[in-house]
Structures are given as structure tokens and as C-alpha cells.
C-alpha atoms as a PDB file:
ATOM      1  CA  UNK A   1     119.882 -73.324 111.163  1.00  0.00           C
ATOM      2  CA  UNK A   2     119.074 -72.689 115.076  1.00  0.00           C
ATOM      3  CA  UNK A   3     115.412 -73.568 114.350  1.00  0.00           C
ATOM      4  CA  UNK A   4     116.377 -76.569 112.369  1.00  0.00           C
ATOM      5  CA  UNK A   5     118.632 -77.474 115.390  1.00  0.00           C
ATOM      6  CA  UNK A   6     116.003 -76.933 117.938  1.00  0.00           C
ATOM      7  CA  UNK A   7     113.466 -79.282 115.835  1.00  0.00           C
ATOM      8  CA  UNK A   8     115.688 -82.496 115.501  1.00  0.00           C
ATOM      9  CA  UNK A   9     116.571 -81.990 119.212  1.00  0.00           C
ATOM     10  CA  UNK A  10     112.738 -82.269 119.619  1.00  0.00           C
ATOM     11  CA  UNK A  11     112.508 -85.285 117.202  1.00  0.00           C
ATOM     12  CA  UNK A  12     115.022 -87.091 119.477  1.00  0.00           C
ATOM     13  CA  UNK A  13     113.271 -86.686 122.113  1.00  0.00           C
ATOM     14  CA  UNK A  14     109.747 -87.683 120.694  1.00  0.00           C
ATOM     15  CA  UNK A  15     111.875 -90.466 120.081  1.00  0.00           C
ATOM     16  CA  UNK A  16     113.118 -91.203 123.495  1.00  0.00           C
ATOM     17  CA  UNK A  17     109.798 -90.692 124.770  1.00  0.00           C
ATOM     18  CA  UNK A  18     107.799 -93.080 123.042  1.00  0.00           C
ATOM     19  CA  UNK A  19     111.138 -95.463 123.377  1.00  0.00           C
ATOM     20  CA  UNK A  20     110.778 -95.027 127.530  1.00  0.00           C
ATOM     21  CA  UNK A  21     107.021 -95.515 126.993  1.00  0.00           C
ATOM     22  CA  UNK A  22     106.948 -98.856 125.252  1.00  0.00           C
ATOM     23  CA  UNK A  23     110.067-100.025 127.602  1.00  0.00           C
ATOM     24  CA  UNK A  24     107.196 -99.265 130.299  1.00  0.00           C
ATOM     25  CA  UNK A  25     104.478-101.101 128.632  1.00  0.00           C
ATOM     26  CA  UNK A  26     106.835-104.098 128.029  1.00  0.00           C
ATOM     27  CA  UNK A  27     107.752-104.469 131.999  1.00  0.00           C
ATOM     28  CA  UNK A  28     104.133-104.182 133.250  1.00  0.00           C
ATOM     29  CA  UNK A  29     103.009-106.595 130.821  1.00  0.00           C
ATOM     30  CA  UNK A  30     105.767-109.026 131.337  1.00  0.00           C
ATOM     31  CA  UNK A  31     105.077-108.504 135.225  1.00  0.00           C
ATOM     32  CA  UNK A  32     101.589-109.155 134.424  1.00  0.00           C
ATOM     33  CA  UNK A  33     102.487-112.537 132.498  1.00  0.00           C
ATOM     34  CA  UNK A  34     104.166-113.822 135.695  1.00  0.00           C
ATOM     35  CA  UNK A  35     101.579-112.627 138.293  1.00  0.00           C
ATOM     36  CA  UNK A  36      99.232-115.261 136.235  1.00  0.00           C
ATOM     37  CA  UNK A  37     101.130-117.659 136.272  1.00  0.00           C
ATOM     38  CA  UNK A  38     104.386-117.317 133.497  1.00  0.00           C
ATOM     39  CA  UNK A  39     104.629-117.599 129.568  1.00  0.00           C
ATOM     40  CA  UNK A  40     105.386-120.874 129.353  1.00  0.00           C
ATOM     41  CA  UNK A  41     101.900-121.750 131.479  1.00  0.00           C
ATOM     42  CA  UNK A  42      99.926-119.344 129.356  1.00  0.00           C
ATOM     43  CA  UNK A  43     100.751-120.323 125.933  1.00  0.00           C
ATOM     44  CA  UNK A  44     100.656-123.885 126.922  1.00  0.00           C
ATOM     45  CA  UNK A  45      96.888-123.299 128.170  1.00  0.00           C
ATOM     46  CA  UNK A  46      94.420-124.942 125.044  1.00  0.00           C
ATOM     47  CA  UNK A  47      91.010-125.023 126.508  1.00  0.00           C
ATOM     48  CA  UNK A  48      89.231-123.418 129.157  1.00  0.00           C
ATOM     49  CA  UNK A  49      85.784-124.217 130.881  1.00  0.00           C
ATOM     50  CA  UNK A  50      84.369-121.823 133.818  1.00  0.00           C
ATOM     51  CA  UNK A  51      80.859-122.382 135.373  1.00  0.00           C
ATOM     52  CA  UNK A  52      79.145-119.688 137.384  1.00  0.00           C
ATOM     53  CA  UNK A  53      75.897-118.294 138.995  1.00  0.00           C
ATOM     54  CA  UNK A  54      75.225-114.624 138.976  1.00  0.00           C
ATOM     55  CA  UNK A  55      72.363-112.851 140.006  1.00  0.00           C
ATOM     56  CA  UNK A  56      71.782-109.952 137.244  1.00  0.00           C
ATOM     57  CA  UNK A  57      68.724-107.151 137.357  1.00  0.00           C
ATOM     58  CA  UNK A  58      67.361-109.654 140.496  1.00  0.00           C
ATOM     59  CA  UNK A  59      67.580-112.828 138.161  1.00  0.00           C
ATOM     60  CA  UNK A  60      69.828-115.878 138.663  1.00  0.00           C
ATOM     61  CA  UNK A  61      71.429-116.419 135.662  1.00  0.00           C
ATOM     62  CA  UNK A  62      74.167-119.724 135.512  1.00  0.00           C
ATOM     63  CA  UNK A  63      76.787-119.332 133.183  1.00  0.00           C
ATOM     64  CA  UNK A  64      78.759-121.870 131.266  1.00  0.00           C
ATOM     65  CA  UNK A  65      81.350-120.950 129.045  1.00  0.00           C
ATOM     66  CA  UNK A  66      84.204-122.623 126.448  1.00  0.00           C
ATOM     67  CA  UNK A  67      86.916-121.474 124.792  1.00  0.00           C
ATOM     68  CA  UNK A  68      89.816-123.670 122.980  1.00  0.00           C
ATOM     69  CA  UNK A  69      92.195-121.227 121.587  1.00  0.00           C
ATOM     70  CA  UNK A  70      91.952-119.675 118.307  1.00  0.00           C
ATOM     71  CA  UNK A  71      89.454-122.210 117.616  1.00  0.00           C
ATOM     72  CA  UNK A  72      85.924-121.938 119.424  1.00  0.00           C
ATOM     73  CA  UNK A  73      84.150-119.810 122.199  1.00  0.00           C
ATOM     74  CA  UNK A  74      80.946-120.725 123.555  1.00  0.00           C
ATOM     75  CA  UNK A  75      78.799-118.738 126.174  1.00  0.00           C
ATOM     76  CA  UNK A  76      75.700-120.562 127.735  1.00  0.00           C
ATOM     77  CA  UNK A  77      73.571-118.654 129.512  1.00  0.00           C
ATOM     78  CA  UNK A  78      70.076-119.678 131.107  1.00  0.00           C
ATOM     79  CA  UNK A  79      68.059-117.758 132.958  1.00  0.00           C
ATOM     80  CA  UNK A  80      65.126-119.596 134.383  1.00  0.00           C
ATOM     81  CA  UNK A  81      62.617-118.365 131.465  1.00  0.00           C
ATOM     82  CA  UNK A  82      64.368-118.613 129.117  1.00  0.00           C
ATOM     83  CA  UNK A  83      68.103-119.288 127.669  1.00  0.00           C
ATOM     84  CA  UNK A  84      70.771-117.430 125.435  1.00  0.00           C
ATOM     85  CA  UNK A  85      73.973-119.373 123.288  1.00  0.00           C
ATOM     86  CA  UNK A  86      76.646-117.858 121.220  1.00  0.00           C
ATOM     87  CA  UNK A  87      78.575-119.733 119.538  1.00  0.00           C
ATOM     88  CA  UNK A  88      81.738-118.035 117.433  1.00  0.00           C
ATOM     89  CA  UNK A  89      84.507-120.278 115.574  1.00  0.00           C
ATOM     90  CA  UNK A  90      87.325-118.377 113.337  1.00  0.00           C
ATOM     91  CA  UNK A  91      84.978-118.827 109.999  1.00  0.00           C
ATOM     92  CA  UNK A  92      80.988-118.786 111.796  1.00  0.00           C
ATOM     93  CA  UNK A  93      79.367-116.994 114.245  1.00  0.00           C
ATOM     94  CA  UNK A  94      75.598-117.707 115.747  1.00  0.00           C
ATOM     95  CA  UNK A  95      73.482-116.535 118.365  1.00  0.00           C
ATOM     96  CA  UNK A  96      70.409-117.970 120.272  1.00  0.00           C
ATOM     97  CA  UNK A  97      67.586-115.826 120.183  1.00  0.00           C
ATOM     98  CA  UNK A  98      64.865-116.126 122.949  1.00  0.00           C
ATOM     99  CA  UNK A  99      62.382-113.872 121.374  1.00  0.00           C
ATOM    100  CA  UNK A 100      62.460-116.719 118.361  1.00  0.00           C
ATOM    101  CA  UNK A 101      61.845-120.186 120.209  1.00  0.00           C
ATOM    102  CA  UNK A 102      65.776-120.083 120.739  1.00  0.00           C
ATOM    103  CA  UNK A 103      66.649-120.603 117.084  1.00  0.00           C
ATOM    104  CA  UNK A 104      69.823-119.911 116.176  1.00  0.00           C
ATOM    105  CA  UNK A 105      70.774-117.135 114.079  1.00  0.00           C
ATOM    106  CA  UNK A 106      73.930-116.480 112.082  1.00  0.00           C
ATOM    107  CA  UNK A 107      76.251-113.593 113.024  1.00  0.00           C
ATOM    108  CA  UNK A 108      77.589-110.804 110.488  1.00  0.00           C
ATOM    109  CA  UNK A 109      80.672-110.828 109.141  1.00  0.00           C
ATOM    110  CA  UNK A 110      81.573-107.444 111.591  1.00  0.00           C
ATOM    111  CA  UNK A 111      80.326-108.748 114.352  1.00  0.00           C
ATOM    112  CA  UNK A 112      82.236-112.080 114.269  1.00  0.00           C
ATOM    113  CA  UNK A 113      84.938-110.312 113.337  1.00  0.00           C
ATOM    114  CA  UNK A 114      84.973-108.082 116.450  1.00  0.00           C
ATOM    115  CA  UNK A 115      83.991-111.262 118.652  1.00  0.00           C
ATOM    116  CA  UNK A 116      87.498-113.319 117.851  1.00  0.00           C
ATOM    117  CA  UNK A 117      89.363-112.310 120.393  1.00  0.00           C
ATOM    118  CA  UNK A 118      87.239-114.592 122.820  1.00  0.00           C
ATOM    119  CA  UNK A 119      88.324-117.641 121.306  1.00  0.00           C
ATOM    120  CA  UNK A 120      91.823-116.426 123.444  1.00  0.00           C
ATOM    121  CA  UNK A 121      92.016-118.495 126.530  1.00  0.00           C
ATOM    122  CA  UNK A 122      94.833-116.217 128.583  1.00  0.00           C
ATOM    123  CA  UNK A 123      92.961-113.073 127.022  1.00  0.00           C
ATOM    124  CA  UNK A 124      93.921-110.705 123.954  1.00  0.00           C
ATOM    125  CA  UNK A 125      96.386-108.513 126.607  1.00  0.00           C
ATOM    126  CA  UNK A 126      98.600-111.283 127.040  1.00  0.00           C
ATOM    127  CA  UNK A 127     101.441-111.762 123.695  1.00  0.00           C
ATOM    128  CA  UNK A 128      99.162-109.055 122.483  1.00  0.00           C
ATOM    129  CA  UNK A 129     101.779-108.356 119.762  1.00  0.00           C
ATOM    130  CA  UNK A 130     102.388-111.682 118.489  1.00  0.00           C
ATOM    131  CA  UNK A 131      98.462-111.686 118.246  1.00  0.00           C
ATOM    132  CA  UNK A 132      98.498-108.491 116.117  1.00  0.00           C
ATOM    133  CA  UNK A 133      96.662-106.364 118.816  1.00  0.00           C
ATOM    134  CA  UNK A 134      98.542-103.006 119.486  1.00  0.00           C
ATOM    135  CA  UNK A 135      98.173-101.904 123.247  1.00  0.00           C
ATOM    136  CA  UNK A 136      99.221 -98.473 125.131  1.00  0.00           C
ATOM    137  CA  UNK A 137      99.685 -97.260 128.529  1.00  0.00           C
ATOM    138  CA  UNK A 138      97.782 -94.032 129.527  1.00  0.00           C
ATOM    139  CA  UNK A 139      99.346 -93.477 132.966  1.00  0.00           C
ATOM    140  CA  UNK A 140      98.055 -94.962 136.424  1.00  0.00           C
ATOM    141  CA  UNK A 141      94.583 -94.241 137.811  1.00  0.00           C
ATOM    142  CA  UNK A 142      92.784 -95.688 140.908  1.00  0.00           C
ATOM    143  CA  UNK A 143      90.516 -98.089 140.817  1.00  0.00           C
ATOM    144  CA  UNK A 144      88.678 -99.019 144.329  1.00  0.00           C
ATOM    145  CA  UNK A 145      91.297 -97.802 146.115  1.00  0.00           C
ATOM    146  CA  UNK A 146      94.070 -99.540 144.528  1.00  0.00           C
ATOM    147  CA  UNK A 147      96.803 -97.862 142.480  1.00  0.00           C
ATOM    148  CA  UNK A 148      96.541 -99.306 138.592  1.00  0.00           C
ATOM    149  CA  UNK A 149      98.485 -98.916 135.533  1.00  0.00           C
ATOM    150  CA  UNK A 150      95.658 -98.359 132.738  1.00  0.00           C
ATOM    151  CA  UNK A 151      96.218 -99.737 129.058  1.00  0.00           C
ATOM    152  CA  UNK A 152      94.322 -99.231 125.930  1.00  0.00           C
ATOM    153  CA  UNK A 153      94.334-102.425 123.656  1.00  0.00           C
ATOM    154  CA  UNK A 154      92.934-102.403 120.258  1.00  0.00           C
ATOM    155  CA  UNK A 155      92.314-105.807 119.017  1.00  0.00           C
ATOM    156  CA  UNK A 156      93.456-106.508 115.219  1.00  0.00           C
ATOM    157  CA  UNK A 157      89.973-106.046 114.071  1.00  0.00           C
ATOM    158  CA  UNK A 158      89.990-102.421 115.945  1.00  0.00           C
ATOM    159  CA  UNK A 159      88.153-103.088 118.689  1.00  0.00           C
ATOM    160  CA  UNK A 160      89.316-100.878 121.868  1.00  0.00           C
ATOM    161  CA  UNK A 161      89.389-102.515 125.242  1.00  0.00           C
ATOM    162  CA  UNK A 162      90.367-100.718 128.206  1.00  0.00           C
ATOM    163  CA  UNK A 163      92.546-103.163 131.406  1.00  0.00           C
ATOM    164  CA  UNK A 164      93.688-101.716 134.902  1.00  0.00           C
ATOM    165  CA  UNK A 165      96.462-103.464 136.120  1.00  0.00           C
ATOM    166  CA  UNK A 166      96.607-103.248 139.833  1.00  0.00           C
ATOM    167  CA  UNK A 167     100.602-102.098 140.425  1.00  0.00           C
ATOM    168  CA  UNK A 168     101.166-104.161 143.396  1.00  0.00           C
ATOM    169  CA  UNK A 169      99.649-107.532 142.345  1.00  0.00           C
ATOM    170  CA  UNK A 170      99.713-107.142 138.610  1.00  0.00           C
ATOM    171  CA  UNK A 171      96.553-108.758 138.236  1.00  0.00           C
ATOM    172  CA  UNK A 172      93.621-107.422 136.216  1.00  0.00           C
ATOM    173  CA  UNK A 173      91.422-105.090 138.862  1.00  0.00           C
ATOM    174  CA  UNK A 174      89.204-103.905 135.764  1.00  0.00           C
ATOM    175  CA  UNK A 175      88.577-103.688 132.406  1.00  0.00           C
ATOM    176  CA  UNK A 176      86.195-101.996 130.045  1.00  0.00           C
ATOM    177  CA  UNK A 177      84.709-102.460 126.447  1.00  0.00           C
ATOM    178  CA  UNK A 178      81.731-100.221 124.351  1.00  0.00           C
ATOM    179  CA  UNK A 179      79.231-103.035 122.881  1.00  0.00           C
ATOM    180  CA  UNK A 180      75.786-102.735 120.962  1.00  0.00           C
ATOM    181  CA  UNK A 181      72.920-102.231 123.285  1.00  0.00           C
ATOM    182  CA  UNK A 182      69.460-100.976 122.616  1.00  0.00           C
ATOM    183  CA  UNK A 183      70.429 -97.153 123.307  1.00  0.00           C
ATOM    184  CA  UNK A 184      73.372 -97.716 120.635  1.00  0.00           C
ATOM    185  CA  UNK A 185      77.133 -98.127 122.018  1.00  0.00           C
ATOM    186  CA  UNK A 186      76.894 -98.853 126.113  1.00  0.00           C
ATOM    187  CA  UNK A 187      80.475 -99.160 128.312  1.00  0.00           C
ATOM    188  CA  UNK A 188      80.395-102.228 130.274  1.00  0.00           C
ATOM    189  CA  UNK A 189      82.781-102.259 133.060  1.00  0.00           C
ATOM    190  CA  UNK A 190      83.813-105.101 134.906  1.00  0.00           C
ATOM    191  CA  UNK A 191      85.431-105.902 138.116  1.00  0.00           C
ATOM    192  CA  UNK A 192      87.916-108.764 138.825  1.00  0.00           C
ATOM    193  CA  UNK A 193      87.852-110.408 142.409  1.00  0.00           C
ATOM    194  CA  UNK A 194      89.105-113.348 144.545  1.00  0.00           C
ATOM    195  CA  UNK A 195      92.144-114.346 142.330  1.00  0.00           C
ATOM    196  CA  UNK A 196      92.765-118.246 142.683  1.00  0.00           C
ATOM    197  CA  UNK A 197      95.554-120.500 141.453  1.00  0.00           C
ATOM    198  CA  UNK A 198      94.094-123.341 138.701  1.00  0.00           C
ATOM    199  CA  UNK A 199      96.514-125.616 138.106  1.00  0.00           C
ATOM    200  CA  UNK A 200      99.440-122.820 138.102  1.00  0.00           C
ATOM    201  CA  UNK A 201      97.228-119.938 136.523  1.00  0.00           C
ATOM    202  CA  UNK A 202      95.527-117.456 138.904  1.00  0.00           C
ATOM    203  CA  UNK A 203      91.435-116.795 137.735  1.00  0.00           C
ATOM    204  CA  UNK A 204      89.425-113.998 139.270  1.00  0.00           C
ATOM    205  CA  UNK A 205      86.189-115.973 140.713  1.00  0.00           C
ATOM    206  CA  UNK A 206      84.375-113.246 141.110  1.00  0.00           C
ATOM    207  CA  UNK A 207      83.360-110.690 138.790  1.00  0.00           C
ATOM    208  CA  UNK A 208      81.020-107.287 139.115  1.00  0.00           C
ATOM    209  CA  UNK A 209      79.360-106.638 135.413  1.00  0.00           C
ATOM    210  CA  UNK A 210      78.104-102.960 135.450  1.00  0.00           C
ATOM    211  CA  UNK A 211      76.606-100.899 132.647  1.00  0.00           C
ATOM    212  CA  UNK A 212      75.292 -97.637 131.083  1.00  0.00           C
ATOM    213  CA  UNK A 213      72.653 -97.426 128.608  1.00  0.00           C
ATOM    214  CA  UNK A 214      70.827-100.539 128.540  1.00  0.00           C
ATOM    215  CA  UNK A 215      71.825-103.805 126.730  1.00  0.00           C
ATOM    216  CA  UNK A 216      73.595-105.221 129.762  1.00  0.00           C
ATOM    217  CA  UNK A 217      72.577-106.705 132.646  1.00  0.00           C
ATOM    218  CA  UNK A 218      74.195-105.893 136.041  1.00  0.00           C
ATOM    219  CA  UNK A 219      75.315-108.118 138.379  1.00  0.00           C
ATOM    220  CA  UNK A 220      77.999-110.418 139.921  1.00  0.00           C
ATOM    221  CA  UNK A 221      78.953-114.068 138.522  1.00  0.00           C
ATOM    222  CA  UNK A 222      80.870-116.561 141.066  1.00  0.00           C
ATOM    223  CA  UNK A 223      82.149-118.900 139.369  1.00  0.00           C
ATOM    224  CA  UNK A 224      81.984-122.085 140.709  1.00  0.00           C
ATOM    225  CA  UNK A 225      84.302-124.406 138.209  1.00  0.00           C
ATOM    226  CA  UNK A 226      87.462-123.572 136.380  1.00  0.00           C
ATOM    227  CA  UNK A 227      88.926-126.173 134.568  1.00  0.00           C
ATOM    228  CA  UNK A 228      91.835-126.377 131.948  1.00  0.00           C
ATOM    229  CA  UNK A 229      93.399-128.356 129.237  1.00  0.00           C
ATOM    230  CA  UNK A 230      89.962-130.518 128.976  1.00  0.00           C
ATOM    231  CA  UNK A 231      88.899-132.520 125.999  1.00  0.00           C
ATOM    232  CA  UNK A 232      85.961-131.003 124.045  1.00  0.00           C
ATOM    233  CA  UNK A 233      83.309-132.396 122.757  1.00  0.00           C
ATOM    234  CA  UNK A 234      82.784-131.542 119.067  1.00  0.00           C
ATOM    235  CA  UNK A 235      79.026-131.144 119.186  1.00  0.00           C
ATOM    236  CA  UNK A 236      80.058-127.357 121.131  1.00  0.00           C
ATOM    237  CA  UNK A 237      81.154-126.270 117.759  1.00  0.00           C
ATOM    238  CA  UNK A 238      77.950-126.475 116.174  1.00  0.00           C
ATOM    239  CA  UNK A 239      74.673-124.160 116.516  1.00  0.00           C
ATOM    240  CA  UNK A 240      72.621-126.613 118.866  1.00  0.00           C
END
């Protein structure tokens, strides 16, 4: 009987814990919602457009990059030689390949799959639930100097993304993903800088890409044009 006792007083609070944990969770994400700009800005945000110049492994690279929510992302890049386009819609998924003139070559179904969640303008962190990611806080840890909540998000197609949420701002300070490189899995970490306002949503204009492994270039992109709620032009759906 005492050991049965002792057990559901442990149950309860197992209970509590994870209660007090995801009542955590829910008030540094919702602080996080308003540092960018509120949930009514967010979910009203439809397309997104960012142009930047980065200088990775000592090449300029320019960057051009479109996303319309739930429907299309598109990454540009061209690097003087040579140039690199992915293109991934909810059904299709294609990549550029340089080594191949620049034809265009059709994405597997697991690879698509894991490549959704870039089609999301605000990010996957942001109504993660209603967007059937899970996401968990692991404590605080410092990142450049700067005291950060970390959280663990797994996307719906189980794809783990790391975020450090900077406690005083409540802005993204890092984040950090595992992706295919040419010495299998690599961790790319990236650094968010120089938040500014875009029509009512704060961007990070400056971001530091570094990696281990190979696969990755390293480097930092400026970005020199953020615009939102733009028409797009249907021809960015297409592998061209």
C-alpha cells in the first residue's frame, strides 16, 4: 500500500512537471510571437522575398529567395561560375545541378518531404502546433554571451531543428539543423543579427552560416531586400 502510495505521488508529480514545462514553452513562444511582430501580423504574412550577398569559402555568392506559404519556396543562388535553384511546392521538388549544365533534377519523395517546412514564411517555430510540429524546451544556454532559452522542434515529417531564443529580446540568436553533406549528416549552425522592422515584422539582416563536415559553405549573407505580401509570378513555380 505505502509503495503504491509513494508511486502515484510520483505520477502526480511527473504530471505537474511536464504541466509547468509546457506552461513554460507556451510563454516563451507567445513572447517570441510578439517580439516579431504579433499573431495577427504573422499569420497574415503570405509571401516573402529576401535578397542578399554573402561571401562563403572566399566566394560572393547573391542570394534570392521566395516563399508564399504552404505553397512554394524557391532559393536562387549564383555564384559567379556557376548557379544553384531549388525549387519545392507541397506535391514537387527539383534541384539545379551545376555539375549537369544546370538541369534540373527532381527531388525524392523524403527529401521533399523533409524540405516543407520552408514553404513557412514566419518559420515552422511559430503556431508550431497548429502546424503539427511538436517543440520542447531543454533549459537556457548561452549563446555569444547572451542568455537563451533553447528549444528542440521536430517538424511533422520528423525533422529536428534546434532555436535559441535570446531571453531578453525574444528574438532568434541561433538555430541549428543536421543536413546531407558529402561526409554524411553535417550540423549547420546559424547566427541571427541586426534585427529590423519590415512593415511591422522584425528580420535578422544578417546571418553567420557555419558548418562541420563538409556540404556547407561558410559564410555571412546581408541581405539587402526584404519584402512582404508581394504578388508572384507563376513562372517561380516551375523548374526553369
Amino acid at each position: 500500500m505505502r509503495n503504491l502510495i509513494i508511486f502515484g505521488i510520483f505520477v502526480v508529480a511527473l504530471v505537474m512537471v511536464q504541466f509547468a514545462q509546457a506552461q513554460t514553452i507556451e510563454e516563451v513562444l507567445d513572447k517570441y510571437a510578439k517580439a516579431l511582430g504579433g499573431k495577427d501580423k504573422l499569420l497574415a504574412l503570405s509571401s516573402l522575398y529576401l535578397e542578399g550577398v554573402s561571401v562563403m569559402n572566399g566566394n560572393e555568392v547573391t542570394s534570392k529567395t521566395t516563399k508564399v506559404q504552404d505553397k512554394l519556396f524557391r532559393s536562387e543562388l549564383n555564384f559567379g561560375m556557376g548557379s544553384m535553384v531549388m525549387v519545392i511546392t507541397p506535391e514537387k521538388g527539383w534541384r539545379s545541378n551545376p555539375r549537369n549544365g544546370g538541369a534540373f533534377e527532381a527531388m525524392t519523395e523524403e527529401a521533399l518531404k523533409g524540405s516543407l517546412y520552408q514553404m513557412d514564411c514566419v518559420g515552422p517555430l511559430f503556431n508550431f502546433m497548429a502546424k503539427g510540429h511538436k517543440a520542447e524546451l531543454q533549459g537556457k544556454e548561452s549563446v555569444e554571451g547572451n542568455d537563451c532559452y533553447k528549444i528542440k522542434l521536430t517538424t511533422s515529417s520528423g525533422k529536428d531543428i534546434y532555436y535559441w531564443i535570446n531571453s531578453k529580446t525574444y528574438l532568434i540568436d541561433q538555430s541549428s539543423q543536421k543536413g546531407g553533406g558529402r561526409g554524411g549528416d553535417v550540423e549547420m549552425i546559424t547566427l541571427y543579427r541586426d534585427y529590423h522592422e519590415v512593415d511591422g515584422i522584425m528580420f535578422p539582416f544578417t546571418s553567420e552560416v557555419k558548418s562541420s563536415g563538409g556540404g556547407f559553405g561558410n559564410g555571412t549573407m546581408n541581405f539587402e531586400k526584404i519584402e512582404l505580401n508581394k504578388p508572384v509570378d507563376a513562372k517561380l513555380y516551375k523548374a526553369e
